[in-house]
N, C-alpha and C. Protein backbone atom coordinates (compact mmCIF):
# COMPACT_ATOMS: atom_id res chain seq x y z
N UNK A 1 74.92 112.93 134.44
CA UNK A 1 75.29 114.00 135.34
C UNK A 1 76.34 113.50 136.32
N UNK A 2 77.18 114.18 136.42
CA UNK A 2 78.49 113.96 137.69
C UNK A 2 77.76 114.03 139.00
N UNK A 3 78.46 113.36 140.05
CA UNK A 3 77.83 112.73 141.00
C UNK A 3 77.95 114.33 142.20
N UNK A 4 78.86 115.34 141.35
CA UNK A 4 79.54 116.56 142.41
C UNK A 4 78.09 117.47 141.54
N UNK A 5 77.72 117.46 140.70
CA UNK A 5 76.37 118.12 140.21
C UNK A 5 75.37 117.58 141.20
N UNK A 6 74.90 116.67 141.29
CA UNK A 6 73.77 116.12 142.05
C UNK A 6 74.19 116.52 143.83
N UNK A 7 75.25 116.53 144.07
CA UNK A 7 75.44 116.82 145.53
C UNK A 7 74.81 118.25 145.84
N UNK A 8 75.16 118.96 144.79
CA UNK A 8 75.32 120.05 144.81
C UNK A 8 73.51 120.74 144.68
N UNK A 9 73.47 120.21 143.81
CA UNK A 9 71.74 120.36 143.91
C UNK A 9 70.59 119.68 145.21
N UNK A 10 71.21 118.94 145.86
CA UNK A 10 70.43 118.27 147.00
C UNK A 10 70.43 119.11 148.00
N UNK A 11 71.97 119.76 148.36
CA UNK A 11 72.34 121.15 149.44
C UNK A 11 71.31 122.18 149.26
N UNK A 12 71.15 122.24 148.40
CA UNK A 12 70.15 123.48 147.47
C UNK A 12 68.75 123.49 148.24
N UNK A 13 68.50 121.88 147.81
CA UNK A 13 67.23 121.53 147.90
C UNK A 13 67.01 121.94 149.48
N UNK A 14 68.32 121.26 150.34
CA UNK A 14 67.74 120.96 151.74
C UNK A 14 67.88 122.46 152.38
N UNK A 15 68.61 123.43 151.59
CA UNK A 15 68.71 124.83 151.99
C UNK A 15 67.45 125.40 151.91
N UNK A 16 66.75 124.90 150.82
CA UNK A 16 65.21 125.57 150.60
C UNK A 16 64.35 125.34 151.45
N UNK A 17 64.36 124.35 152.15
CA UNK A 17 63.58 123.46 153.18
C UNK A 17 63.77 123.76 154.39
N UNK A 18 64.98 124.15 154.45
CA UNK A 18 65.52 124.96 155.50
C UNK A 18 64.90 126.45 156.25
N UNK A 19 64.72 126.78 154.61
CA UNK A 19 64.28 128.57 154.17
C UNK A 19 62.90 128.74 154.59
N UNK A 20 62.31 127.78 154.13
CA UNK A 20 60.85 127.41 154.31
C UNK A 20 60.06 127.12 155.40
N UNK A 21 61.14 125.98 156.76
CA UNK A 21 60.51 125.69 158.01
C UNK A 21 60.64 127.05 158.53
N UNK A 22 61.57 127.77 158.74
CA UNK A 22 62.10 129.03 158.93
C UNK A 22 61.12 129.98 159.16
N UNK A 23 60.47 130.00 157.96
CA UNK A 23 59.32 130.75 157.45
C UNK A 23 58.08 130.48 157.13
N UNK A 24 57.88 129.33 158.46
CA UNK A 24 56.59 128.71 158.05
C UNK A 24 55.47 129.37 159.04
N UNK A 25 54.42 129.57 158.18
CA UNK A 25 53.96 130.28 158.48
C UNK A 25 52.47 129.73 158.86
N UNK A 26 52.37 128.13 157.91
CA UNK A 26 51.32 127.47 158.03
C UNK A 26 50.43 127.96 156.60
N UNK A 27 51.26 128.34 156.08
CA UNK A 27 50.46 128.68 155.18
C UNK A 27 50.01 126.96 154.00
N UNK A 28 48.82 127.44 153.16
CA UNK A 28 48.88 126.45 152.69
C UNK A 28 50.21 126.09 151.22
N UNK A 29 50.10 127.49 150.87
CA UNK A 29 50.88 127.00 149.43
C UNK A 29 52.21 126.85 150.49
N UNK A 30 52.80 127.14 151.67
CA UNK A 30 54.22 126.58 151.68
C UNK A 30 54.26 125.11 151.87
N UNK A 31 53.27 124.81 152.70
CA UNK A 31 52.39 123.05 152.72
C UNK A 31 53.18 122.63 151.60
N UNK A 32 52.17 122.85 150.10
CA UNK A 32 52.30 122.37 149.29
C UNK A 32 53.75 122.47 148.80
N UNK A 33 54.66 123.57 149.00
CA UNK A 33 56.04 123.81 148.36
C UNK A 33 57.13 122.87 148.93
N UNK A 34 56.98 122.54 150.43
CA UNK A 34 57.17 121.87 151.04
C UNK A 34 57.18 120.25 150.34
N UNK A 35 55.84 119.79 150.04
CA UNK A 35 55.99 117.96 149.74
C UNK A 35 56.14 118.45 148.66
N UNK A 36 56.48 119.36 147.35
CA UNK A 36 56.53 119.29 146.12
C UNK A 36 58.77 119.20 146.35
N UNK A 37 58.86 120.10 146.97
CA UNK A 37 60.23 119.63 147.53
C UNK A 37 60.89 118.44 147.82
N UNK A 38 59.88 117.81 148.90
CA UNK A 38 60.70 116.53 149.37
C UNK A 38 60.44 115.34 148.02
N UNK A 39 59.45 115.93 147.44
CA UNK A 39 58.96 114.77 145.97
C UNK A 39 60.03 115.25 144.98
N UNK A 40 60.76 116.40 144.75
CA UNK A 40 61.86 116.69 143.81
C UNK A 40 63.00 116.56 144.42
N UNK A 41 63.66 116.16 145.65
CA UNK A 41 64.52 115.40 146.69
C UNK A 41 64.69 113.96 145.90
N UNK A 42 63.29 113.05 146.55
CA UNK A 42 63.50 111.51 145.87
C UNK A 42 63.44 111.56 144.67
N UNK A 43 62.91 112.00 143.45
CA UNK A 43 63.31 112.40 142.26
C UNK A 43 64.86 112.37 141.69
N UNK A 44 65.78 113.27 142.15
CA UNK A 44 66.82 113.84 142.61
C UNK A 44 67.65 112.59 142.88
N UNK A 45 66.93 112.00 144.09
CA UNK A 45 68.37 110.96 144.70
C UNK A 45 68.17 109.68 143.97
N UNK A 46 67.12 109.20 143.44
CA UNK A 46 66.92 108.33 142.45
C UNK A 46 67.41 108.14 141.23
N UNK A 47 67.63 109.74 140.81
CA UNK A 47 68.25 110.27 139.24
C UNK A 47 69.68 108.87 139.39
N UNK A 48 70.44 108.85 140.05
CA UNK A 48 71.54 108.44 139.38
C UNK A 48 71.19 107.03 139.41
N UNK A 49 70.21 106.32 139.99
CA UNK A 49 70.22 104.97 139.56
C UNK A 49 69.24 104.66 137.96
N UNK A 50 68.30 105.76 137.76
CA UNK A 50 67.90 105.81 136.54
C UNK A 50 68.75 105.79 135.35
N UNK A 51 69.77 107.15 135.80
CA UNK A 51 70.75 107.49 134.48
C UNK A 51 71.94 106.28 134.65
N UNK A 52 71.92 104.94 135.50
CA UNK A 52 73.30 104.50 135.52
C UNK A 52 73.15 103.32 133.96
N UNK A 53 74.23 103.53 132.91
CA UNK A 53 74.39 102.88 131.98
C UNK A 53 74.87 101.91 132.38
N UNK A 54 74.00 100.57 131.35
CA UNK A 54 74.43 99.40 130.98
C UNK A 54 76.02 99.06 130.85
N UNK A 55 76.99 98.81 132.27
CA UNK A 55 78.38 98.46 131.59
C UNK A 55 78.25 97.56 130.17
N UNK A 56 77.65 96.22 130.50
CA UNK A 56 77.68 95.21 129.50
C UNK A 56 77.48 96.12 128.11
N UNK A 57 76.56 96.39 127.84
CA UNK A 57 75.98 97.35 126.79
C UNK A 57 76.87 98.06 126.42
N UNK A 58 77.88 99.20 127.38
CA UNK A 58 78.98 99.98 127.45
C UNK A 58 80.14 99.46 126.79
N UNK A 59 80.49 98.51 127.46
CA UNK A 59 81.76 97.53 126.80
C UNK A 59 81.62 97.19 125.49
N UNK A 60 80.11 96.49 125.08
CA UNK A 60 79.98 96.43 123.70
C UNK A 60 80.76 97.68 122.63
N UNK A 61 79.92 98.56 122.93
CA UNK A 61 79.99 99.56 122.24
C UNK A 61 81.33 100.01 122.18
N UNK A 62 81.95 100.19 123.38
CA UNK A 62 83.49 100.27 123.19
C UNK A 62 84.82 99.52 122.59
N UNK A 63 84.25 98.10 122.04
CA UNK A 63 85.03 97.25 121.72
C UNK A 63 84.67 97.17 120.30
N UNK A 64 83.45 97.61 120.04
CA UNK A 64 82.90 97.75 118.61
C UNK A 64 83.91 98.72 117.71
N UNK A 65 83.75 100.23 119.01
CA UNK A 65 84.99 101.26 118.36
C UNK A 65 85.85 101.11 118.34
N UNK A 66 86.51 100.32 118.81
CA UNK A 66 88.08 99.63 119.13
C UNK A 66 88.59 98.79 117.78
N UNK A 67 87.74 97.82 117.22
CA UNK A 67 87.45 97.02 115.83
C UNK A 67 86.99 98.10 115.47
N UNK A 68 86.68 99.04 115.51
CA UNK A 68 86.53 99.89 113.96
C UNK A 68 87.49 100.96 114.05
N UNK A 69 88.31 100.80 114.76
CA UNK A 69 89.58 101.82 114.83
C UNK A 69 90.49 100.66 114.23
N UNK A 70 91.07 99.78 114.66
CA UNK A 70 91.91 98.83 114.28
C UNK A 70 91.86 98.90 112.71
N UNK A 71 90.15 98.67 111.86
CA UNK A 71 89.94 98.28 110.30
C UNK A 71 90.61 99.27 109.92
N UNK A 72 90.36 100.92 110.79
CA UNK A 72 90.65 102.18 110.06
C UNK A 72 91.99 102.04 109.66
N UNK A 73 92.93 101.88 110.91
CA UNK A 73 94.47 101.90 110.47
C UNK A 73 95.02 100.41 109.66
N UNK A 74 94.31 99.82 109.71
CA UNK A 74 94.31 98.86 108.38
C UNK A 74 93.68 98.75 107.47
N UNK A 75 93.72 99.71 106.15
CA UNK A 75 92.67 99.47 105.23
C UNK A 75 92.09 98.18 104.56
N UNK A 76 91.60 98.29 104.17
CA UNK A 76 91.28 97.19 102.98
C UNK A 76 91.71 97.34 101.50
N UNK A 77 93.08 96.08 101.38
CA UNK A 77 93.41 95.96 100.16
C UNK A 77 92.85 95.52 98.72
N UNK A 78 92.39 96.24 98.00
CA UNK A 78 91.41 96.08 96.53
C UNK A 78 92.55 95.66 95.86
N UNK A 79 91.98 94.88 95.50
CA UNK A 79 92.86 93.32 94.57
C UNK A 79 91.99 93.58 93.00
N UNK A 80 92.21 94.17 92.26
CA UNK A 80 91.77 93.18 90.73
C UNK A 80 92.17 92.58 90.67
N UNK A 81 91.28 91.73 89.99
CA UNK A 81 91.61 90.02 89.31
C UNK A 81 91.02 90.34 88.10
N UNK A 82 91.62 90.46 86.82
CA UNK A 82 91.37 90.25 85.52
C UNK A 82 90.75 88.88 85.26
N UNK A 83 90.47 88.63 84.73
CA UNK A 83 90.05 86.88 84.17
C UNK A 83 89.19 87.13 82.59
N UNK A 84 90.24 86.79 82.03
CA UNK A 84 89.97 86.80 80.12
C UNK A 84 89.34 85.58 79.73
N UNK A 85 88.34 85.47 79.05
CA UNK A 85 87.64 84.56 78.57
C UNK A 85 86.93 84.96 77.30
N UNK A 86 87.13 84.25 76.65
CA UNK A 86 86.42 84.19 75.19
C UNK A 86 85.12 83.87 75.02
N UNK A 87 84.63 85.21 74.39
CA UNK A 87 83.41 85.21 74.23
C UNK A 87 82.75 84.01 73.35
N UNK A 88 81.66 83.80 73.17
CA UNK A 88 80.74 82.68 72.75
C UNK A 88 81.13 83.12 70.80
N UNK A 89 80.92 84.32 71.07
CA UNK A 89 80.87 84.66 69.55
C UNK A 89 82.26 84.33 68.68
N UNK A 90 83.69 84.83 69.51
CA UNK A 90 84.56 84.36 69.26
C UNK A 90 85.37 83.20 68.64
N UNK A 91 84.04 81.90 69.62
CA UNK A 91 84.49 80.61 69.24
C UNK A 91 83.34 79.97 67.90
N UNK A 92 82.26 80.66 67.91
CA UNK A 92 81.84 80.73 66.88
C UNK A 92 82.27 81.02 65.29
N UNK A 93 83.02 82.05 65.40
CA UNK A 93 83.50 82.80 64.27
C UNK A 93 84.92 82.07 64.37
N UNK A 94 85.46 81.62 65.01
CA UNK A 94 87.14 80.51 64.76
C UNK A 94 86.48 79.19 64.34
N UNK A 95 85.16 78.61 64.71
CA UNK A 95 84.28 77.04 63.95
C UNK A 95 84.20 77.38 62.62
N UNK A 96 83.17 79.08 62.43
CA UNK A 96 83.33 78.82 60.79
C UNK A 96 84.39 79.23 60.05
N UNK A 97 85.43 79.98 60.88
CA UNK A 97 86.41 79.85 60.08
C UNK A 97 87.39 78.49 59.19
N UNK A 98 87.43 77.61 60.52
CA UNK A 98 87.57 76.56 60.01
C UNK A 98 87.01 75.67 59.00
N UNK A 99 85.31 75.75 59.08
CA UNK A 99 84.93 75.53 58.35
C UNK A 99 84.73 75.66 57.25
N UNK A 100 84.70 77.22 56.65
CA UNK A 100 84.99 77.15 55.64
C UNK A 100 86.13 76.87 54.95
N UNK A 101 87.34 76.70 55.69
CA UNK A 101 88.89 76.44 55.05
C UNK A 101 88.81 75.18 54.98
N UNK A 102 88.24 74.35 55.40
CA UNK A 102 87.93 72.97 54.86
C UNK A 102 87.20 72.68 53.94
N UNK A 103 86.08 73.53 53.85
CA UNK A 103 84.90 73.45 52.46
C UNK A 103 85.60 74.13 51.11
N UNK A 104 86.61 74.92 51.52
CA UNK A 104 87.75 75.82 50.01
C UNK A 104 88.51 75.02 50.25
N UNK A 105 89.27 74.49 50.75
CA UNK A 105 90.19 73.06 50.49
C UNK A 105 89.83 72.38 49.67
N UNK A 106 88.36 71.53 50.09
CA UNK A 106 87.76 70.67 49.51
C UNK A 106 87.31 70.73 47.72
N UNK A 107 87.10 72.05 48.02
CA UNK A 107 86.63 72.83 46.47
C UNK A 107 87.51 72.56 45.46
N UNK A 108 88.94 73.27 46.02
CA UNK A 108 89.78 73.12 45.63
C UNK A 108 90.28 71.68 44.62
N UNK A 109 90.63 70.90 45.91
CA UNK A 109 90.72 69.12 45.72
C UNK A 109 89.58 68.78 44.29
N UNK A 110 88.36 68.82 44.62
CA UNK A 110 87.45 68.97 43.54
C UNK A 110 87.60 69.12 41.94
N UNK A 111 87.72 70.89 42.21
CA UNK A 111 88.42 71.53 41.01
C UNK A 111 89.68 70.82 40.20
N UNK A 112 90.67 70.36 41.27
CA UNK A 112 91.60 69.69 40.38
C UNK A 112 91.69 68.39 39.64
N UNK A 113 90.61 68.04 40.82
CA UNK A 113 90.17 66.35 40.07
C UNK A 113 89.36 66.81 38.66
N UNK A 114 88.85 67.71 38.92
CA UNK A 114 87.90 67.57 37.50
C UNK A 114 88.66 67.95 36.46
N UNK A 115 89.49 69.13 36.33
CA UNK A 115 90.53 69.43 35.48
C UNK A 115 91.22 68.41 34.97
N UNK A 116 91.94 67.16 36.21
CA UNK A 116 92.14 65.83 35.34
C UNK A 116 91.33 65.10 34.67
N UNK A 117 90.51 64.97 34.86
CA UNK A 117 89.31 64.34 34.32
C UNK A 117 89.18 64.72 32.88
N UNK A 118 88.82 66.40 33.15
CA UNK A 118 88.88 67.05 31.73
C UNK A 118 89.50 67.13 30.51
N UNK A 119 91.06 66.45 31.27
CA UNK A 119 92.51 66.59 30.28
C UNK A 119 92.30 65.48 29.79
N UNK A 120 92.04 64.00 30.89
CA UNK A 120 91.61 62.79 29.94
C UNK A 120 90.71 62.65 29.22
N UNK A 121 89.82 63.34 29.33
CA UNK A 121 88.74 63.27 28.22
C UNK A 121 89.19 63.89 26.89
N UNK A 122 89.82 65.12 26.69
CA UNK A 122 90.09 65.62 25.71
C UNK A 122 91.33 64.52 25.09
N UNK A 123 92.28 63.96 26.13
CA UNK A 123 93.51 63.31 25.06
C UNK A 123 92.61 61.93 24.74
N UNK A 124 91.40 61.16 25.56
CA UNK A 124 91.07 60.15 24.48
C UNK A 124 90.44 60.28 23.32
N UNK A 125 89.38 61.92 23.65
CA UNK A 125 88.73 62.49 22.44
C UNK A 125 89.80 62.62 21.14
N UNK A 126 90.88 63.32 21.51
CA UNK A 126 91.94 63.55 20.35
C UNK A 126 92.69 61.95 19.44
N UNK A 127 93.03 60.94 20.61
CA UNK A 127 93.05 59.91 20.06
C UNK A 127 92.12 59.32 19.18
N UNK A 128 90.66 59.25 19.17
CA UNK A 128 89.90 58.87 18.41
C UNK A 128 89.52 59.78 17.43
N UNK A 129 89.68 60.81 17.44
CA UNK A 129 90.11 62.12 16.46
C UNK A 129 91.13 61.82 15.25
N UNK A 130 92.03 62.05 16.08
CA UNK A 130 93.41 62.19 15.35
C UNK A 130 94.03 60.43 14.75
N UNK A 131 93.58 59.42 15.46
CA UNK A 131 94.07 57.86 15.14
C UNK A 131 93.77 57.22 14.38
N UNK A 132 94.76 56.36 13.63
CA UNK A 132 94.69 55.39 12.95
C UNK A 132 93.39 54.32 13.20
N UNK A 133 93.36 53.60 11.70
CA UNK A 133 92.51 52.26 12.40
C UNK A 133 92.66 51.70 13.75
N UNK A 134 94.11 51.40 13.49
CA UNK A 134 94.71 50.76 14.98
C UNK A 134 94.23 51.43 16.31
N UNK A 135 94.40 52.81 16.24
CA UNK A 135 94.45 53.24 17.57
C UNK A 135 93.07 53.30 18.19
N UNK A 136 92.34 53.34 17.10
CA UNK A 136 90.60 53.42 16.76
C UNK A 136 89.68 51.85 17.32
N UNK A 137 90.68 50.86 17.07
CA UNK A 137 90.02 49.59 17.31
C UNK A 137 90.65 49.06 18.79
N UNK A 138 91.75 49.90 19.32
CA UNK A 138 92.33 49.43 20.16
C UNK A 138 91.03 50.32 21.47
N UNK A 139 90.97 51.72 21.05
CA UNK A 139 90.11 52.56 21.74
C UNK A 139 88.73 51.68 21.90
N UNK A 140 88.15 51.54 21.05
CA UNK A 140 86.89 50.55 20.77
C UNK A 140 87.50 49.12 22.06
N UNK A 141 88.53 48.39 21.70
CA UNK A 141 88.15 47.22 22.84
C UNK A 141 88.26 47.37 24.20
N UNK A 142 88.91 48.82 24.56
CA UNK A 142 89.66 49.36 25.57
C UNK A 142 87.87 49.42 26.32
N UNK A 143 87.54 50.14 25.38
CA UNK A 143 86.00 50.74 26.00
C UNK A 143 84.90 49.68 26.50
N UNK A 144 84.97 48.27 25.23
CA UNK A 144 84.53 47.67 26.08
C UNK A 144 84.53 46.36 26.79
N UNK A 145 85.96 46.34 27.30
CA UNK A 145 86.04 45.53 28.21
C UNK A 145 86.06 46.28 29.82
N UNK A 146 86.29 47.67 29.46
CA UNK A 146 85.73 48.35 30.48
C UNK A 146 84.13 48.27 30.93
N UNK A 147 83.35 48.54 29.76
CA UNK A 147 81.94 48.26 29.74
C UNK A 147 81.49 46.52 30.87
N UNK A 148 82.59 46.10 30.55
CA UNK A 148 81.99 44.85 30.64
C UNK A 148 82.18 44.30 32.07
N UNK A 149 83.50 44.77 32.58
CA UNK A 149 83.97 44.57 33.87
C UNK A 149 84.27 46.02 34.64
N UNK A 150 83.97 46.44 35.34
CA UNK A 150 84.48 48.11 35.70
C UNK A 150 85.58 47.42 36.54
N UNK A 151 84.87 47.18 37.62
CA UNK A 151 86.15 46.53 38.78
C UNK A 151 87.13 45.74 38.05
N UNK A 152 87.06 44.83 37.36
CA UNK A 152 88.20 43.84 37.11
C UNK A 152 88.76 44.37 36.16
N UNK A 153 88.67 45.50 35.28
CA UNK A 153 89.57 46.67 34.46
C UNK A 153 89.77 47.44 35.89
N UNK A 154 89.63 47.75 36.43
CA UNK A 154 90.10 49.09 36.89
C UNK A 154 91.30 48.09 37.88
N UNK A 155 91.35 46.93 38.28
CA UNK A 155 92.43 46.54 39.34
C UNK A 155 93.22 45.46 38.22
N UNK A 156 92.97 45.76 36.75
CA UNK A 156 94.04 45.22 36.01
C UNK A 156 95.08 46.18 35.79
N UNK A 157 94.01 47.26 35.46
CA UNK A 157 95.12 48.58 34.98
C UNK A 157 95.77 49.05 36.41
N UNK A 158 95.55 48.93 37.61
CA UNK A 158 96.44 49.00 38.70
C UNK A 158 97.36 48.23 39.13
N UNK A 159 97.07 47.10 38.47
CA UNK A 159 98.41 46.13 38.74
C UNK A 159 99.08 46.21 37.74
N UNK A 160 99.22 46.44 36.61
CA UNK A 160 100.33 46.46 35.72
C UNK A 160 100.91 47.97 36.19
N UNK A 161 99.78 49.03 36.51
CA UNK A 161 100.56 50.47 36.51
C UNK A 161 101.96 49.79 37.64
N UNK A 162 101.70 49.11 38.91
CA UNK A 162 102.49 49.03 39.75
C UNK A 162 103.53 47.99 39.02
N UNK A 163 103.10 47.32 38.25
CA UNK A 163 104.55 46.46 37.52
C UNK A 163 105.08 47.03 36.83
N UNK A 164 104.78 48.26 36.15
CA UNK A 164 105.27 49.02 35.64
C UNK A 164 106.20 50.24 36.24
N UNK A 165 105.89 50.38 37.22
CA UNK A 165 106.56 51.22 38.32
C UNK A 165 107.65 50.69 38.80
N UNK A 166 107.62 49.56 39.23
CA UNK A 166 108.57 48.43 39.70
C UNK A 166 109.65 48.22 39.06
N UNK A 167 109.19 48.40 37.86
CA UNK A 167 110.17 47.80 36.32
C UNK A 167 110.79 48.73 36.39
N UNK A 168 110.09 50.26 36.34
CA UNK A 168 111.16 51.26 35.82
C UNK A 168 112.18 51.61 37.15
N UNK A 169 111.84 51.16 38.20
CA UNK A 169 112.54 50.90 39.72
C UNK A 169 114.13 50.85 39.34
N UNK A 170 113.48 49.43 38.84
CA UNK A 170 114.61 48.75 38.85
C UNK A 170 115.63 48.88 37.70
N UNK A 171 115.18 49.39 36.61
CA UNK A 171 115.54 49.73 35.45
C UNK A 171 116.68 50.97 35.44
N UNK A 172 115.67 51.51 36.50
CA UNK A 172 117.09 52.92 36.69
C UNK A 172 117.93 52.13 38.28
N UNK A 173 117.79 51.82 38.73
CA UNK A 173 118.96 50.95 39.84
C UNK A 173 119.62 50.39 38.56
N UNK A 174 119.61 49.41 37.92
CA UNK A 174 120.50 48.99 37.04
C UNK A 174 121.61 50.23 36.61
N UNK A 175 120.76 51.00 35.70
CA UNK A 175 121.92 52.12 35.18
C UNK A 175 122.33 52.14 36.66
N UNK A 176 122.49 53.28 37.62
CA UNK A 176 123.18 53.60 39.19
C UNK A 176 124.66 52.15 38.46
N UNK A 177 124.03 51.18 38.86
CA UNK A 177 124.86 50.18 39.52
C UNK A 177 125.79 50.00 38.42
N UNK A 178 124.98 50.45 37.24
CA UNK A 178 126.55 50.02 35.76
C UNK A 178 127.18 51.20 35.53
N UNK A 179 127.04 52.57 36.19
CA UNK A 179 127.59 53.31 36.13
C UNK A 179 128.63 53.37 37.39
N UNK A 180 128.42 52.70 38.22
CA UNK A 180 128.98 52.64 39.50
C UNK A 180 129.86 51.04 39.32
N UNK A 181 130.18 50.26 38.56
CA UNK A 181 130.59 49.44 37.65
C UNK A 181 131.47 49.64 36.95
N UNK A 182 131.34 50.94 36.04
CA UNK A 182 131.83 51.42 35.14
C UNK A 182 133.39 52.28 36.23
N UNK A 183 132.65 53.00 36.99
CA UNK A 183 133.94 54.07 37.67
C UNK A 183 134.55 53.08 38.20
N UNK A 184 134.18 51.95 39.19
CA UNK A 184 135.03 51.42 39.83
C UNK A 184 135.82 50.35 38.91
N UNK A 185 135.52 49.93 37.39
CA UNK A 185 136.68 49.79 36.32
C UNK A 185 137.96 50.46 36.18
N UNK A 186 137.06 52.07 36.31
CA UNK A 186 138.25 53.03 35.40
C UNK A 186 138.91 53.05 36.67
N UNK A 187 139.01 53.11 38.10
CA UNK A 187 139.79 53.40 39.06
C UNK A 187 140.71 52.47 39.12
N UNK A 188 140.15 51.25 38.75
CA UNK A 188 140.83 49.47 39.24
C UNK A 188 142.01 49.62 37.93
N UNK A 189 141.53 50.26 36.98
CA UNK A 189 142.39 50.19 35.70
C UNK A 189 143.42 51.47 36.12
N UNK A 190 143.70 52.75 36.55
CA UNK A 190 144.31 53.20 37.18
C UNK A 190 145.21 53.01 38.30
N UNK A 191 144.60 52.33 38.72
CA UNK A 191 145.67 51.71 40.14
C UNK A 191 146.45 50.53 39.61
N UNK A 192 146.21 49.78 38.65
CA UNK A 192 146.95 49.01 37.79
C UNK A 192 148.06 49.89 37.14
N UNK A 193 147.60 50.94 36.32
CA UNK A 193 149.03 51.67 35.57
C UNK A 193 149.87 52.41 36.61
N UNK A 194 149.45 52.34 37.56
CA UNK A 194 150.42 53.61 38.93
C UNK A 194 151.76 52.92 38.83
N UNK A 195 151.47 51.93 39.35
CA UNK A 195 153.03 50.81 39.62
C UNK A 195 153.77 51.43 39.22
């Protein structure tokens, strides 16, 4: 309540009191109208120290609205952030992919070894088929000196395959070099007839 409200009601009061000595008559109820008066007087003049608000409390509250006016005219900026990550299943299904392209590789590799395998079996089958005594007794010792040594046949027939490799190396470098022999004749014999 404004402090010009409360003035205004006290005049009132003391006008009534006024009205009352005026008209006193001794009666009892004005008695009583009388202290019920001067008890709604201190009532009255007390009111504004009852109703006086907490500044501290006040200020709070006002500085609270102040920060929540400020947030208003500054919103809050919503940011997505994406973040991609591969699911579990994903990396699952790229393992067996791999995996199986290594196990059909492998198959593969397999398959072709055996196909050689297969071809040698059939051309020694056909040799002992199709061959002479000779080729027949040569097949026979072939077999078992294999029988007899695996390792020391199998790193004989690898060392001659490689002397044999070697040989034919060099065998074709020879031709290169006598053909390269040969031109630089016919040129040397040309530059001789120019003169």
């Amino acid at each position: 309540m404004s402090e010009q409200l409360l003035e205004a009601i006290l005049e009132k009061i003391e006008s009534f009191e006024l009205l009352l000595k005026v008209t006193d008559n001794g009666k009892e109820e004005i008695k009583q109208l009388k202290s019920d008066l001067t008890l709604l007087r201190k009532e009255i003049t007390n009111l504004p120290t009852q109703l006086q608000l907490d500044t501290g409390k006040l200020n709070e509250v006002v500085s609270a609205i102040n920060k929540l006016q400020l947030q208003l005219n500054f919103p809050l900026k919503n940011q997505v952030e994406h973040r991609h990550h591969l699911h579990k299943g994903i990396w699952v299904a790229a393992g067996l992919f791999v995996t199986c392209f290594l196990l059909a590789w492998g198959w593969l590799n397999a398959h072709q070894e055996n196909k050689k395998f297969e071809a040698n079996d059939m051309k020694y089958r056909s040799l002992i088929i199709s061959g002479n005594k000779n080729v027949l007794n040569l097949c026979k010792y072939t077999d078992s000196l294999y029988q007899k040594d695996r390792v020391g046949f199998s790193n004989d027939v690898e060392q001659e395959e490689r002397r044999l490799i070697k040989q034919a190396e060099l065998l074709r470098l020879a031709g290169e070099r006598e053909k390269e022999a040969k031109t630089l004749k016919e040129q040397a014999g040309r530059q001789v007839s120019k003169p």
